[in-house]
C-alpha atoms as a PDB file:
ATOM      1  CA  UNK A   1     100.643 111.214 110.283  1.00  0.00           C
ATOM      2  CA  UNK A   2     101.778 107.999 108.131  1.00  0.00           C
ATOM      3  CA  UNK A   3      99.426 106.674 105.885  1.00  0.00           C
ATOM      4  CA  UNK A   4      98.793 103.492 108.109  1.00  0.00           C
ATOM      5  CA  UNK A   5      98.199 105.434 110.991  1.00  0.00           C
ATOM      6  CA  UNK A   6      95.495 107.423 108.734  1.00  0.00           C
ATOM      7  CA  UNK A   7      94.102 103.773 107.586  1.00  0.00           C
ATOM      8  CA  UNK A   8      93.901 102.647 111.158  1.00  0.00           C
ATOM      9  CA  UNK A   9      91.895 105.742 111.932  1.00  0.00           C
ATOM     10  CA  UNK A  10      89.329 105.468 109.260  1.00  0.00           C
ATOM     11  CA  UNK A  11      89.025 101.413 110.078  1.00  0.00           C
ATOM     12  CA  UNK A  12      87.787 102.910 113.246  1.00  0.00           C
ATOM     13  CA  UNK A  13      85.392 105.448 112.251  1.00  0.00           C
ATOM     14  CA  UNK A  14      84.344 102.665 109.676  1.00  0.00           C
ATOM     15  CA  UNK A  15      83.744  99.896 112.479  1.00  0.00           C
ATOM     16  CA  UNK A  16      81.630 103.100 114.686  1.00  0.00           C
ATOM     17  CA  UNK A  17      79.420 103.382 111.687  1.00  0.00           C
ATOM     18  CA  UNK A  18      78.825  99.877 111.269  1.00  0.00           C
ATOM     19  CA  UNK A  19      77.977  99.686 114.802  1.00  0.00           C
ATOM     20  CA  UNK A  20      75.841 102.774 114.869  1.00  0.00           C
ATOM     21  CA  UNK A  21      74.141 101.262 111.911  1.00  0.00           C
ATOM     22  CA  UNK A  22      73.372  97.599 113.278  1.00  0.00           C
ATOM     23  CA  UNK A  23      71.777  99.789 116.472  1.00  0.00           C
ATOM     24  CA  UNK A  24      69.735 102.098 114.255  1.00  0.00           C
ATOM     25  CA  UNK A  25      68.432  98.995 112.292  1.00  0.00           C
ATOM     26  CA  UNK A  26      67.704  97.501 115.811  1.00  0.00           C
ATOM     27  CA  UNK A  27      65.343 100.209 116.509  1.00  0.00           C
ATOM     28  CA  UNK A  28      61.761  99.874 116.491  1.00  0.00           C
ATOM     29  CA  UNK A  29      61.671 103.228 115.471  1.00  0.00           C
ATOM     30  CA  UNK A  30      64.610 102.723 112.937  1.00  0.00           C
ATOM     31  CA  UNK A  31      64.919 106.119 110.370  1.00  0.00           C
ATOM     32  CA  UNK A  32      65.721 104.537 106.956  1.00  0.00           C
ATOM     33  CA  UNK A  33      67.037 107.901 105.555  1.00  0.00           C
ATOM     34  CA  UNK A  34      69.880 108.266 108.421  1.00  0.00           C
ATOM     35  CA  UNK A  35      70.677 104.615 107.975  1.00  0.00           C
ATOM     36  CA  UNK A  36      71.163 105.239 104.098  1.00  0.00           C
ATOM     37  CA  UNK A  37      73.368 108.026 104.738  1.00  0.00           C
ATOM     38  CA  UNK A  38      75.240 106.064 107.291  1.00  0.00           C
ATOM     39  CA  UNK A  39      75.678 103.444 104.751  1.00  0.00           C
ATOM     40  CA  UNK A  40      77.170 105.972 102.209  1.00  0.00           C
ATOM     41  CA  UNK A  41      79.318 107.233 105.065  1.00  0.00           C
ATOM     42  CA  UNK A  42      80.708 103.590 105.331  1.00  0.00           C
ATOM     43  CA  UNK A  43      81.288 103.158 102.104  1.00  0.00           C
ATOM     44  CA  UNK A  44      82.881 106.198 101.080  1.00  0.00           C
ATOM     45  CA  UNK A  45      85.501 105.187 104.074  1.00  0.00           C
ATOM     46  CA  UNK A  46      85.635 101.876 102.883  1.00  0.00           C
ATOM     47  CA  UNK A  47      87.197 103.282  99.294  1.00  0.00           C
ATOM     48  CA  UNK A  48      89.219 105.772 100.957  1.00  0.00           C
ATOM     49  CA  UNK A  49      90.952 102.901 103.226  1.00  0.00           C
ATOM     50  CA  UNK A  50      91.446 100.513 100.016  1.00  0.00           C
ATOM     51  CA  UNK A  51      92.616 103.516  97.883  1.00  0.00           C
ATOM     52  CA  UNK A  52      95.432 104.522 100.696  1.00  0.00           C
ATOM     53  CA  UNK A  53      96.187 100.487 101.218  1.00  0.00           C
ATOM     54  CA  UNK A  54      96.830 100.335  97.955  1.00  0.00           C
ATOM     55  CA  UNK A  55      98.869 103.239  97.762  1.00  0.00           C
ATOM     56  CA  UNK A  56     100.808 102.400 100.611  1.00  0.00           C
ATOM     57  CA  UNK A  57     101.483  99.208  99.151  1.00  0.00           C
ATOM     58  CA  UNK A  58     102.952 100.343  96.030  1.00  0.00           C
ATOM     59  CA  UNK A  59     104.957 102.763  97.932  1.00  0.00           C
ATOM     60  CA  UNK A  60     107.036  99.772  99.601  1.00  0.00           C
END
């Protein structure tokens, strides 16, 4: 797998969190502990994708 198609995967997990989030926090009901680890979840993808952009970038 190339390192861009490995980005565009984790952009989509990344966008599925963010969605799963915004429905969580919609919730009357909404569970602030699996929201927070959600939001770790998105943010540890978040580094991943800028640390393999930027290495792809100073590959080329």
């Amino acid at each position: 797998m190339s390192t861009a198609d490995h980005v565009t995967q984790l952009t989509e997990k990344h966008h599925r969190i963010e969605e799963k989030i915004q429905n969580e926090m919609a919730s009357p009901s909404a569970d602030h502990v699996h929201i927070s680890k959600l939001k770790r979840e998105k943010l540890r993808l978040k580094e991943k994708i800028s640390m393999l952009s930027s290495e792809e970038n100073l590959a080329h």
